[in-house]
N, C-alpha and C. Protein backbone atom coordinates (compact mmCIF):
# COMPACT_ATOMS: atom_id res chain seq x y z
N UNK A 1 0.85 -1.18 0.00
CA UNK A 1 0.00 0.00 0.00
C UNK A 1 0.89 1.24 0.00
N UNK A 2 0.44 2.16 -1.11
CA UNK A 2 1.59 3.72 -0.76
C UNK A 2 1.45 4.26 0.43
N UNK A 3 2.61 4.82 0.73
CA UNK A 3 2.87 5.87 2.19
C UNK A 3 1.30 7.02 1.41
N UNK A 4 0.51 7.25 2.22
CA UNK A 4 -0.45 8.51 2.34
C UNK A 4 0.32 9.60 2.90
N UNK A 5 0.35 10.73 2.11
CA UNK A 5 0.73 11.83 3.12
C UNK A 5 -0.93 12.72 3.91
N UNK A 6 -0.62 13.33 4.73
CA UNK A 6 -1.99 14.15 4.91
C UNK A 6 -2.18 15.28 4.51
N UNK A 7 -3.75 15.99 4.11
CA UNK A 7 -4.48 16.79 3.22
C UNK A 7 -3.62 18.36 4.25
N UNK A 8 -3.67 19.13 3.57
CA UNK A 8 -3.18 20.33 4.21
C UNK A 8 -4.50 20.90 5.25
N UNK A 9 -5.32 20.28 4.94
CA UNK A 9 -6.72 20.59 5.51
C UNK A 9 -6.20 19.62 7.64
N UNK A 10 -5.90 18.41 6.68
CA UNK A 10 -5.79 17.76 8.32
C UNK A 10 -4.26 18.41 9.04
N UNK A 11 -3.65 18.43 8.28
CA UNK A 11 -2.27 19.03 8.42
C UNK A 11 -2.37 20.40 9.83
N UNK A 12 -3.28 21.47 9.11
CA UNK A 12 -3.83 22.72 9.62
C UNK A 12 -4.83 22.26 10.67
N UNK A 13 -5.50 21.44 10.77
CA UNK A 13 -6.73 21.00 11.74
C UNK A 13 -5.99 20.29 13.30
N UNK A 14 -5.04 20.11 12.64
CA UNK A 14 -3.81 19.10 14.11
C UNK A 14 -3.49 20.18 14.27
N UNK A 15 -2.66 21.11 13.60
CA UNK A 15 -1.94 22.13 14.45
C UNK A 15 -2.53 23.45 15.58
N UNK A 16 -4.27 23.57 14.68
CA UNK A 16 -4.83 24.47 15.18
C UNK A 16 -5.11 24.54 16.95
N UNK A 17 -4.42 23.05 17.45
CA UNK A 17 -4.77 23.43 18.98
C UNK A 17 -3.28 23.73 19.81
N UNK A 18 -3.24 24.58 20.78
CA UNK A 18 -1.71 24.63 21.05
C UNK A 18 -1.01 23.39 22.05
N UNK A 19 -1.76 22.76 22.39
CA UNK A 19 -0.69 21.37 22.91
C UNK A 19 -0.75 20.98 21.79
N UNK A 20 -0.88 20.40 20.33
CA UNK A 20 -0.64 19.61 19.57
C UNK A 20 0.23 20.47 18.78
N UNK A 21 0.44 22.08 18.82
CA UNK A 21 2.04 22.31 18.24
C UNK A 21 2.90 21.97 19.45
N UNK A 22 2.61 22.35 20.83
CA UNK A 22 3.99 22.36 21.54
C UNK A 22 4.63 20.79 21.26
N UNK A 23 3.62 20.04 21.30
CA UNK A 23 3.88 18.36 21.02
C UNK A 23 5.14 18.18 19.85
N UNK A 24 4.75 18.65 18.60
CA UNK A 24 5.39 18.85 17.42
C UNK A 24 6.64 19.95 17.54
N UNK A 25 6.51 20.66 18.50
CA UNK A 25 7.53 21.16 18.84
C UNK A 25 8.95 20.66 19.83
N UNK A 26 8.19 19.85 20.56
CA UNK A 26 9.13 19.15 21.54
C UNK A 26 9.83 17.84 20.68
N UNK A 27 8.88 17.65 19.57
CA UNK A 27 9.49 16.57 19.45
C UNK A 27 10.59 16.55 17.78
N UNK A 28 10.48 17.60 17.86
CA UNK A 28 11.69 18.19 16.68
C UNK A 28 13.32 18.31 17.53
N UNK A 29 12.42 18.18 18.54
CA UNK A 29 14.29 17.76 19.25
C UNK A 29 14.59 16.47 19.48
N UNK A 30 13.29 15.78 18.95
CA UNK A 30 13.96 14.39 19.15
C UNK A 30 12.78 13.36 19.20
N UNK A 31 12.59 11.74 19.19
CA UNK A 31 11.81 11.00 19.74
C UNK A 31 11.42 11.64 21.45
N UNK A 32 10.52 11.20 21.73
CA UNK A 32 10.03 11.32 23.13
C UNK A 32 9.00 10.41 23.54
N UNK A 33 8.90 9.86 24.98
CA UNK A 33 7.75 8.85 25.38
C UNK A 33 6.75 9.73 25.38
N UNK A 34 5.68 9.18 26.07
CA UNK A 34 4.42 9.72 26.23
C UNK A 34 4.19 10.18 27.24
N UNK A 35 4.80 9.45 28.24
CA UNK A 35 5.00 10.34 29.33
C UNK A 35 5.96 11.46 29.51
N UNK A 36 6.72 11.36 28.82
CA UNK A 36 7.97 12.38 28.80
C UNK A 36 6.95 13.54 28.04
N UNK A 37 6.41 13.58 27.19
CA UNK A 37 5.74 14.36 26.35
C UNK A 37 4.30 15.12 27.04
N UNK A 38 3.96 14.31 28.13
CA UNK A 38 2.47 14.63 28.23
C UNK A 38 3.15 15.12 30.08
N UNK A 39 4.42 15.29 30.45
CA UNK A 39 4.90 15.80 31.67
C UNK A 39 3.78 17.60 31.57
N UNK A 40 4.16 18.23 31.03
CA UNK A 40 4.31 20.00 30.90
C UNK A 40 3.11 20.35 30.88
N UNK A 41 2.11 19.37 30.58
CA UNK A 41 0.82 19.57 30.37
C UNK A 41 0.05 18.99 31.85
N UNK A 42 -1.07 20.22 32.47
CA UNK A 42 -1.97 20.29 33.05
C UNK A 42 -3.04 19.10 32.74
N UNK A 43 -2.92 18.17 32.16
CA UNK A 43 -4.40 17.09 32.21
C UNK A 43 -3.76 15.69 32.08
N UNK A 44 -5.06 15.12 32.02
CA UNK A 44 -5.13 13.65 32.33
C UNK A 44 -4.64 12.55 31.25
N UNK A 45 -4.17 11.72 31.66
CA UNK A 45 -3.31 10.96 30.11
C UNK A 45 -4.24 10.67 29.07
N UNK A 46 -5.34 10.36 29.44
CA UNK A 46 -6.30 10.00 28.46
C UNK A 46 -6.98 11.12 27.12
N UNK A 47 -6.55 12.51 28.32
CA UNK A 47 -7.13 13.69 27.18
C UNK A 47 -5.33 13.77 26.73
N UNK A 48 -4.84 13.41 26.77
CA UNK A 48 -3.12 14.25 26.40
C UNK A 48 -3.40 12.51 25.25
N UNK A 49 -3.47 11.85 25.28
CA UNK A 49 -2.86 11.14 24.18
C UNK A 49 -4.27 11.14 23.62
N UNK A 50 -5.25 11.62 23.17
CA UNK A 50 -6.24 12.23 22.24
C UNK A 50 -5.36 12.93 21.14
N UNK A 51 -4.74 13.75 21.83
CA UNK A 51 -3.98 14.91 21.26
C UNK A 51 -3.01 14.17 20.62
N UNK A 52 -2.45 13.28 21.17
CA UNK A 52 -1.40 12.63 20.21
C UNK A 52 -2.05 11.95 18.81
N UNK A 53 -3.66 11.42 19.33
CA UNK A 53 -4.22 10.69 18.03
C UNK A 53 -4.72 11.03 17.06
N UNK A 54 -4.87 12.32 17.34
CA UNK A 54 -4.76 13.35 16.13
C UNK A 54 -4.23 13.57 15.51
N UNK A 55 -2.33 13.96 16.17
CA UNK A 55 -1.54 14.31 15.41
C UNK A 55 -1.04 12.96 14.51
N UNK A 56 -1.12 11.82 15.17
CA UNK A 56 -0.84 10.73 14.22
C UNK A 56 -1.89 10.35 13.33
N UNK A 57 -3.34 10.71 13.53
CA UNK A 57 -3.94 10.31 12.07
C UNK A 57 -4.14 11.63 11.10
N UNK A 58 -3.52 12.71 11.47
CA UNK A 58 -2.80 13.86 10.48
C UNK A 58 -1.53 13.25 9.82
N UNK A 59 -0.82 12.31 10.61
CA UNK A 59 0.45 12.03 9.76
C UNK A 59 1.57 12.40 10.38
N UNK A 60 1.35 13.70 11.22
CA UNK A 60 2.74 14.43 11.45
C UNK A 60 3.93 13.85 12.78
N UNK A 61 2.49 12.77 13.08
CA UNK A 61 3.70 11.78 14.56
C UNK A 61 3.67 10.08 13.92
N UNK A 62 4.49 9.60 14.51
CA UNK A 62 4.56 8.27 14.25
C UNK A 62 5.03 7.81 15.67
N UNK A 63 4.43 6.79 16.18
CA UNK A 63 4.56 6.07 17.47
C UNK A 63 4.83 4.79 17.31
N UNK A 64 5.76 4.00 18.60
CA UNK A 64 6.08 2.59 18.60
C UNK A 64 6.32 2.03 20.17
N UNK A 65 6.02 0.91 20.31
CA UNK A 65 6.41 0.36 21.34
C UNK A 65 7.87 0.19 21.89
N UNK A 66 8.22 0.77 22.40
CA UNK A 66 9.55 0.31 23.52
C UNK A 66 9.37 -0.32 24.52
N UNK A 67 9.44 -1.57 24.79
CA UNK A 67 8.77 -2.43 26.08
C UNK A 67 7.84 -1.92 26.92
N UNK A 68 8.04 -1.04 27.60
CA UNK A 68 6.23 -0.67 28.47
C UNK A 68 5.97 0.31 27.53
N UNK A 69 6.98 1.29 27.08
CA UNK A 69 6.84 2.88 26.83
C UNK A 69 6.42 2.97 25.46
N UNK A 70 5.44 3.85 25.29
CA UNK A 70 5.28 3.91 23.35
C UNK A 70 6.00 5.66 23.54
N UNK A 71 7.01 5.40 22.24
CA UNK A 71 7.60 6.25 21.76
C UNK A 71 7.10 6.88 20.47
N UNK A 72 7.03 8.53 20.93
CA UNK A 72 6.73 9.13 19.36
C UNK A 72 7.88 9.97 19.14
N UNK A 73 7.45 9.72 17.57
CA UNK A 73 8.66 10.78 16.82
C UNK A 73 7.85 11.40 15.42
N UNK A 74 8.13 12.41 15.03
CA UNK A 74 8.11 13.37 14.51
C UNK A 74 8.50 13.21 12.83
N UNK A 75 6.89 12.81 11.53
CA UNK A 75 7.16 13.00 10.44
C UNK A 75 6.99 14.30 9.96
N UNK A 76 8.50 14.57 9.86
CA UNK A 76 8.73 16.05 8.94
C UNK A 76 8.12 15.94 7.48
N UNK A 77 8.18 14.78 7.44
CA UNK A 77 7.34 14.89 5.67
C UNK A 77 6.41 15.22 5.51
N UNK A 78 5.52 14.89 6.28
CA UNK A 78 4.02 15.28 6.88
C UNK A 78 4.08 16.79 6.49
N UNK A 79 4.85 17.45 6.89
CA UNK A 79 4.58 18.60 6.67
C UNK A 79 4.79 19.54 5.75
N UNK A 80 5.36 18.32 4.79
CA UNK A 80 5.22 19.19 3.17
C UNK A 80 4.07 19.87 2.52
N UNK A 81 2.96 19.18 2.74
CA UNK A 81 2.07 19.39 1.82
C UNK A 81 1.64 20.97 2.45
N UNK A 82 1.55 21.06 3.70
CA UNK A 82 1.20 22.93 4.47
C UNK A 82 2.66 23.61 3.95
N UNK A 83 3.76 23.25 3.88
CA UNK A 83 4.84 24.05 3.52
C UNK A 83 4.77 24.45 2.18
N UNK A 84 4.23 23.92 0.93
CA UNK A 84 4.10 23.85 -0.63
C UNK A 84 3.06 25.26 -0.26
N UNK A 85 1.71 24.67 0.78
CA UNK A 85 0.58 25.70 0.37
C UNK A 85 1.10 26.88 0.72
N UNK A 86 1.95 26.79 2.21
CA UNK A 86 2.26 28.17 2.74
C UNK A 86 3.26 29.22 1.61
N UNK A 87 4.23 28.31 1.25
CA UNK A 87 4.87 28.99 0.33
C UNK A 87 4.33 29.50 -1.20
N UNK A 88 3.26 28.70 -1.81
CA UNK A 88 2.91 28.88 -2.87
C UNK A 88 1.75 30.52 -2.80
N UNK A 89 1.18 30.63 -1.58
CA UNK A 89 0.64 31.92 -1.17
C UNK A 89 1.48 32.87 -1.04
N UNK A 90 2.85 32.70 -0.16
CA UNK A 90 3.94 33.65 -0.05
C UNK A 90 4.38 34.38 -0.97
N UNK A 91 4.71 33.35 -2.18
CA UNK A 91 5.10 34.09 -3.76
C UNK A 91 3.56 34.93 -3.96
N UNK A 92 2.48 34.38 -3.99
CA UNK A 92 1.13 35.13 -4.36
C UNK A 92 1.37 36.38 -3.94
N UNK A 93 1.31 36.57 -2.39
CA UNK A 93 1.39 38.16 -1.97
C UNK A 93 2.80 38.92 -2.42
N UNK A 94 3.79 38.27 -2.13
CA UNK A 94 4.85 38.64 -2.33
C UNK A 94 4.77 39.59 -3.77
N UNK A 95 4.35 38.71 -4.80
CA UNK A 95 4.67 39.40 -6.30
C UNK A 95 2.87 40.88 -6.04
N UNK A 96 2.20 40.07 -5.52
CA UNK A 96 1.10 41.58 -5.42
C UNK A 96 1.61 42.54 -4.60
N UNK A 97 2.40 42.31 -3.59
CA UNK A 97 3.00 43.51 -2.61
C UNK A 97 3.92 44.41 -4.03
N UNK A 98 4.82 43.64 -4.38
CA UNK A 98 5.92 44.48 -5.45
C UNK A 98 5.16 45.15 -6.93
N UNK A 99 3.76 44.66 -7.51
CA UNK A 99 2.96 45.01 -8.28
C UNK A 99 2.68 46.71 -7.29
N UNK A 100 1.99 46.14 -6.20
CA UNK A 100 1.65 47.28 -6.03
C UNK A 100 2.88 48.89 -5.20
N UNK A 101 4.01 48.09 -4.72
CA UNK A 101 5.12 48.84 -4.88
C UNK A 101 5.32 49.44 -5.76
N UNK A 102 5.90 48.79 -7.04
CA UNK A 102 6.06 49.30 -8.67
C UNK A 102 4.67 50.53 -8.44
N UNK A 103 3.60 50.50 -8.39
CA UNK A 103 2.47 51.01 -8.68
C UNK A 103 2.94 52.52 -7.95
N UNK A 104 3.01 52.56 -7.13
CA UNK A 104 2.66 53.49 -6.19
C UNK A 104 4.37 54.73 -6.82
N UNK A 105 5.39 53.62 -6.84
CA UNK A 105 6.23 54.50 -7.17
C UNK A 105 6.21 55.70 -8.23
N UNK A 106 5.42 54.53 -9.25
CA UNK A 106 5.00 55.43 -10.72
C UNK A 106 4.20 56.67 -10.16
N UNK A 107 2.94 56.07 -9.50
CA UNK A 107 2.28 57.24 -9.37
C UNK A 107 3.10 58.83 -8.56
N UNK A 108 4.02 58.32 -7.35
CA UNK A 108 4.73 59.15 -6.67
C UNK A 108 5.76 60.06 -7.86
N UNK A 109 6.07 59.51 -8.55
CA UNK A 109 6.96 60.05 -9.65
C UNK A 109 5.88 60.80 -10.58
N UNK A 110 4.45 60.84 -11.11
CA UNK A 110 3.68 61.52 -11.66
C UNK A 110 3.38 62.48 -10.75
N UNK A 111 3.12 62.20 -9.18
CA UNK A 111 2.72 63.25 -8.94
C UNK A 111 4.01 64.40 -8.41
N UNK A 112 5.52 64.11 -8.42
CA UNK A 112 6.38 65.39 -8.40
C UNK A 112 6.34 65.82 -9.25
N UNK A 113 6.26 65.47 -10.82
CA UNK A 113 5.82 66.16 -12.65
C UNK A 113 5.13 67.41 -12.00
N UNK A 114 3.75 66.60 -11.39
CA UNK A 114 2.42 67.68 -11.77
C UNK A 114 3.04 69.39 -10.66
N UNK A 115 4.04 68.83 -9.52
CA UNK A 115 4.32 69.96 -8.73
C UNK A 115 5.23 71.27 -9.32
């Protein structure tokens, strides 16, 4: 069966809560258990690894057994498909910001003529 990557839609829907970036954040430094991961956080294991089952059926964690401990780690690939969209908007504004730069200059240069 092919590797699935996830929709930029689920991509954006995992990140939108802030324990499921700090999660993705902690774990760009590395694998981490679940308990190691769900320490910093105020609630109960059952709502903290919700949060993890999100981020793994978004794609962006991958988990495994280490004798008692399940270990997650962190697919950076996952996060191509929001990096393509984010960037492919960036150029969008980017070239309308300098359209309308160019724009404004012209006009600034017509209107010292008219003075």
């Amino acid at each position: 069966m092919p590797k699935q990557y996830p929709t930029v839609e689920s991509t954006f829907t995992a990140l939108a809560d802030p324990t499921r970036r700090a999660v993705v954040q902690a774990l760009s430094l590395g694998p981490a258990t679940v308990s190691h991961l769900a320490a910093p956080f105020d609630m109960a294991l059952p709502s903290f690894t919700q949060h993890l089952g999100v981020l793994e059926k978004a794609g962006l964690i991958v988990s495994h057994r280490e004798g008692r401990a399940r270990v997650c780690s962190l697919n950076p690939e996952a996060l191509l498909a929001a990096e393509e969209w984010l960037a492919g908007h960036r150029r969008q504004w980017e070239a309308r910001l300098d359209r309308l730069e160019a724009h404004l200059a012209t006009t600034r240069k017509g209107e010292e003529k008219d003075d």
